[in-house]
C-alpha atoms as a PDB file:
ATOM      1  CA  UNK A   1       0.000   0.000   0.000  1.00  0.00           C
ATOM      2  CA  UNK A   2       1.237   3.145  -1.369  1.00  0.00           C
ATOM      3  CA  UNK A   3       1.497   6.394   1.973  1.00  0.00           C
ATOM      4  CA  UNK A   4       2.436   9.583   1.059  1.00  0.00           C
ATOM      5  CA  UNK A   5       2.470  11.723   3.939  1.00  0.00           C
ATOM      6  CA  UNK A   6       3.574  15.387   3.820  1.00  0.00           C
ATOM      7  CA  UNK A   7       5.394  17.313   6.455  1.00  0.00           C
ATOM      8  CA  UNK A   8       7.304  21.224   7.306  1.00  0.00           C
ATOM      9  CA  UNK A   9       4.458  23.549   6.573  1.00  0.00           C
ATOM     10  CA  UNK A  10       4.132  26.483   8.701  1.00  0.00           C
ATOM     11  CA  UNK A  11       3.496  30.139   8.784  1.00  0.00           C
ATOM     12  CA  UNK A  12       6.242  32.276   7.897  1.00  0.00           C
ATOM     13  CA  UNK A  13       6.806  35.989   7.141  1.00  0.00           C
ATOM     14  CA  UNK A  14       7.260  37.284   3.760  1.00  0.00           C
ATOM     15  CA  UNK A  15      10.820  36.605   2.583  1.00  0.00           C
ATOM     16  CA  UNK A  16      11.288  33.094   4.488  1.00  0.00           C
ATOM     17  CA  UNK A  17      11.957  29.803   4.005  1.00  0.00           C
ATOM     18  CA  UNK A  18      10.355  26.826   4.147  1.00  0.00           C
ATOM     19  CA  UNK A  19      11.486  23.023   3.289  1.00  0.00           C
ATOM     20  CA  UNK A  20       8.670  20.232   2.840  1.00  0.00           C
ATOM     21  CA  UNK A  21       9.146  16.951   2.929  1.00  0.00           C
ATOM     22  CA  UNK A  22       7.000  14.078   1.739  1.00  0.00           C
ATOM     23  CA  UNK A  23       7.747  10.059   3.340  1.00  0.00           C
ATOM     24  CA  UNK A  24       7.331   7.289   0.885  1.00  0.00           C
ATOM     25  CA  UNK A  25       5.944   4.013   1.801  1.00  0.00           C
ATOM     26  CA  UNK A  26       5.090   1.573  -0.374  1.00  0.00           C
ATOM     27  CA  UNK A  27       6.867   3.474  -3.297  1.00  0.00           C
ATOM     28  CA  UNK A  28      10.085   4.032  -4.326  1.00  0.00           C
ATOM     29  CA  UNK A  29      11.111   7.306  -4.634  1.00  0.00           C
ATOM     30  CA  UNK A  30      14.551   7.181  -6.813  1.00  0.00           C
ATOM     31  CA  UNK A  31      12.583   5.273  -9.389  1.00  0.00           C
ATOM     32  CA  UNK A  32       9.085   7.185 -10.054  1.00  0.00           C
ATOM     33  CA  UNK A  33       7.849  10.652 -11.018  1.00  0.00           C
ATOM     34  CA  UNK A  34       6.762  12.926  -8.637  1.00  0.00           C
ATOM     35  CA  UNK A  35       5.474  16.226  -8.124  1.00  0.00           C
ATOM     36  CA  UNK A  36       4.198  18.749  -5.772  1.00  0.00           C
ATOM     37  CA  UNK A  37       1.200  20.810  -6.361  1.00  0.00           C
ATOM     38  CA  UNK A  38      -0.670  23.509  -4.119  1.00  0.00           C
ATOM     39  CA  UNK A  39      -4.059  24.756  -3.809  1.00  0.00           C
ATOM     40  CA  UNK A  40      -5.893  27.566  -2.128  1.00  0.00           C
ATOM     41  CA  UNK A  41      -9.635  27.613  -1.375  1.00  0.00           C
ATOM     42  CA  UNK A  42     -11.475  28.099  -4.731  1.00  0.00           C
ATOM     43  CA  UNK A  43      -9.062  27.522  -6.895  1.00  0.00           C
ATOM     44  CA  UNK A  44      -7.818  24.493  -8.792  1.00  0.00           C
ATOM     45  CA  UNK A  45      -4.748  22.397  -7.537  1.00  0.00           C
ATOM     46  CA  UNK A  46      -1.363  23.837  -9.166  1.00  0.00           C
ATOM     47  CA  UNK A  47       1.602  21.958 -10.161  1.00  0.00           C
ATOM     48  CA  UNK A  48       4.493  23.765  -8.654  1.00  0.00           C
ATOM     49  CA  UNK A  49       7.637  21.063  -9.159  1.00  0.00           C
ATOM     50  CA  UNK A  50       8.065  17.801 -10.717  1.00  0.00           C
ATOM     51  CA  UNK A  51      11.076  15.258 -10.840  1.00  0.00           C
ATOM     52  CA  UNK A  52      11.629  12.695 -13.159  1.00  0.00           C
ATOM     53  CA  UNK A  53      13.080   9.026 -12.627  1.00  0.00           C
ATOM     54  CA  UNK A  54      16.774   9.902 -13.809  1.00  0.00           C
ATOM     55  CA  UNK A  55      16.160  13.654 -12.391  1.00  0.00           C
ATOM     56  CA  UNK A  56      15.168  16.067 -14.490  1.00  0.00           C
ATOM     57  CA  UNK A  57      13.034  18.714 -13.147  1.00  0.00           C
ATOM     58  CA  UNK A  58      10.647  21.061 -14.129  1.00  0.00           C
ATOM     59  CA  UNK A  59       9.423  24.204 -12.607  1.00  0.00           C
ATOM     60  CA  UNK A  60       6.150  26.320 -12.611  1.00  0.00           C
ATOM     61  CA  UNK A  61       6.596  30.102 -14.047  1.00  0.00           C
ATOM     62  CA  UNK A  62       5.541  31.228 -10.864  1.00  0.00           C
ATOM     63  CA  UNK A  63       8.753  29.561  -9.197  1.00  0.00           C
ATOM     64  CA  UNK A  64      11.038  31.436 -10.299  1.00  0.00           C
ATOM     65  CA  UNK A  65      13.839  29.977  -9.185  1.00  0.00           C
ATOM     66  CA  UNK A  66      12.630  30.215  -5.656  1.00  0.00           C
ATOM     67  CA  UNK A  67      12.071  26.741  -4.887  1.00  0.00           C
ATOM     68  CA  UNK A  68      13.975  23.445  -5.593  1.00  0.00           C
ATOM     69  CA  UNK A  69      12.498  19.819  -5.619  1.00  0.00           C
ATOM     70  CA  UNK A  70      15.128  17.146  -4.766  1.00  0.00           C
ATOM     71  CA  UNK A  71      15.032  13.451  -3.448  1.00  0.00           C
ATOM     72  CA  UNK A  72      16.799  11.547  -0.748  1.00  0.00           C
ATOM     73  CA  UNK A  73      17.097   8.033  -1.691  1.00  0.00           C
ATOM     74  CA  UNK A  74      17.897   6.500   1.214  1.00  0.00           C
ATOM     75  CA  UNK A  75      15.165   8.455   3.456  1.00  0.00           C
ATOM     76  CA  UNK A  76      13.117   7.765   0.296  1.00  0.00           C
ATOM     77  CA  UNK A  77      11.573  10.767   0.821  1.00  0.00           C
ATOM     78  CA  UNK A  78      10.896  13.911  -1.123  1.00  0.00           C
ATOM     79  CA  UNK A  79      11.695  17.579  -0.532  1.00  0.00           C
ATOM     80  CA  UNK A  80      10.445  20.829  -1.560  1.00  0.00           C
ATOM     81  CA  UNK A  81      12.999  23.662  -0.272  1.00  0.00           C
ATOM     82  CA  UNK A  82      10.933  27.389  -0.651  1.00  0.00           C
ATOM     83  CA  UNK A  83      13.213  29.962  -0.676  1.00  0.00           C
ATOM     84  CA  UNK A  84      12.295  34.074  -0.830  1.00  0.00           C
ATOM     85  CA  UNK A  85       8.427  33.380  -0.054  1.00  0.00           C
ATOM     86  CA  UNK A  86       5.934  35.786  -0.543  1.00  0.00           C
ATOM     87  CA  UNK A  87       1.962  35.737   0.389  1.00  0.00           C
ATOM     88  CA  UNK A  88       0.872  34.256  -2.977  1.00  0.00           C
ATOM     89  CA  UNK A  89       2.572  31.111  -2.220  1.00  0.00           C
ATOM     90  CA  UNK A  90      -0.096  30.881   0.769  1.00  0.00           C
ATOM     91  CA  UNK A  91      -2.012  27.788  -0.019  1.00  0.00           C
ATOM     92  CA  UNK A  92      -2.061  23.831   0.753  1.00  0.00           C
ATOM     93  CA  UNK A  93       1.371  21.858  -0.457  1.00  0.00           C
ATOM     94  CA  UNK A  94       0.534  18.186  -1.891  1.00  0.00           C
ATOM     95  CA  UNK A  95       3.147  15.824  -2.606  1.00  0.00           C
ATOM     96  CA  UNK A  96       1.810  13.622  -5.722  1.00  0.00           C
ATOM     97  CA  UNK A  97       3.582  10.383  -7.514  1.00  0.00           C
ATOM     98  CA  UNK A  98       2.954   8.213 -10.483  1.00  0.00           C
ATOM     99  CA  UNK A  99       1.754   4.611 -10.430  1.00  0.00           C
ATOM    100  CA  UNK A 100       4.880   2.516 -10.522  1.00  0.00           C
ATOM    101  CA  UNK A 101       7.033   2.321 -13.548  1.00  0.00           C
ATOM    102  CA  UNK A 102       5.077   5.620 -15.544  1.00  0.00           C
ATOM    103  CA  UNK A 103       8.125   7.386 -16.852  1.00  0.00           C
ATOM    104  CA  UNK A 104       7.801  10.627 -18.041  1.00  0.00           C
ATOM    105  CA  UNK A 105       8.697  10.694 -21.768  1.00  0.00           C
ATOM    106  CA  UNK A 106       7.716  14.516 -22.347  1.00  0.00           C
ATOM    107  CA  UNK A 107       4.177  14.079 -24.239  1.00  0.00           C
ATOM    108  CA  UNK A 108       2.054  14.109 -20.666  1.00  0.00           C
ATOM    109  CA  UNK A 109       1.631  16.963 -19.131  1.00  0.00           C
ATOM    110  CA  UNK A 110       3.551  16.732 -15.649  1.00  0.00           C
ATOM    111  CA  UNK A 111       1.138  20.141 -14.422  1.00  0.00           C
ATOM    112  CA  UNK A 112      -2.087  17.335 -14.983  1.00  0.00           C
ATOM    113  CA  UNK A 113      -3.407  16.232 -12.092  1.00  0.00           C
ATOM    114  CA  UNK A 114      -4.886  13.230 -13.434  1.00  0.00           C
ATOM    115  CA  UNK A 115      -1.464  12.014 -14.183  1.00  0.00           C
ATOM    116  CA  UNK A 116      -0.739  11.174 -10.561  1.00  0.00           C
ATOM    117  CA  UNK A 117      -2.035   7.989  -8.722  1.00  0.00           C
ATOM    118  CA  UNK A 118      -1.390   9.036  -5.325  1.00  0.00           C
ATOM    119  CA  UNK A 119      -1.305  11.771  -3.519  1.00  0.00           C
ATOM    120  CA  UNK A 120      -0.543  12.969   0.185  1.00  0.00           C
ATOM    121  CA  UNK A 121      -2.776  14.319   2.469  1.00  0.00           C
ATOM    122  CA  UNK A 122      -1.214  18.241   2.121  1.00  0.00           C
ATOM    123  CA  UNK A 123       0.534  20.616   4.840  1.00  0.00           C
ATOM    124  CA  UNK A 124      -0.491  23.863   5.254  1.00  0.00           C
ATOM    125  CA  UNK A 125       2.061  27.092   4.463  1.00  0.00           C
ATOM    126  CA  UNK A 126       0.938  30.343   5.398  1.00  0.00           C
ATOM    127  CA  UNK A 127       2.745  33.211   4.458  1.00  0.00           C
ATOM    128  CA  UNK A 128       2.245  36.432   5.983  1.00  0.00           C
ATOM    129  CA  UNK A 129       3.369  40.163   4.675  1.00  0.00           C
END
């Protein structure tokens, strides 16, 4: 049985930093595609980072090159590290993963949400101004 189960949210003032983390169970991390994604009341879920099987990663616009995904094998867990937040990024953090063995081959759309077959249960980051 597949358990994804985010952690690190918080509340933090404009300008901090936050790192999530999301524990694998069940799944392999170094071997699959994940993702994290974000959502805020009303509005659809987001993807924000993705990281391929051999480690390629891709980034939403609104990024920036303020966040980095990553992976550590032998935790088997994944990590989101925020950097320079700002209120937008206020909003609920999912971790999300393929079904075993889906390797991303650059047709699918890593930002669909229908893509993923599991997904944690979110952490909460507030950020305030």
């Amino acid at each position: 049985q597949v358990q994804l189960v985010e952690s690190g949210g918080g509340s933090v003032q404009a300008g901090g930093s936050l790192t999530l983390s999301c524990a694998a169970s069940g799944y392999n991390v170094s071997l699959n595609v994940m993702a994290w994604f974000r959502q805020t009341p009303g509005k659809e879920r987001e993807g924000v980072a993705f990281i391929a099987r051999y480690g390629s990663t891709k980034y939403a616009d609104f990024v920036q090159g303020r966040f980095t995904i990553s992976r550590d094998n032998l935790k088997n867990t994944l990590h989101l590290q925020m950097n320079s937040l700002q209120p937008e990024d206020t909003a609920m953090y999912y971790c999300a993963a393929t079904s075993v063995g889906r390797l991303y081959d650059g047709i699918w759309s890593w930002r669909q949400i229908s893509e993923y077959a599991y997904w944690g249960q979110g952490t909460q980051v507030t950020v305030s101004s």
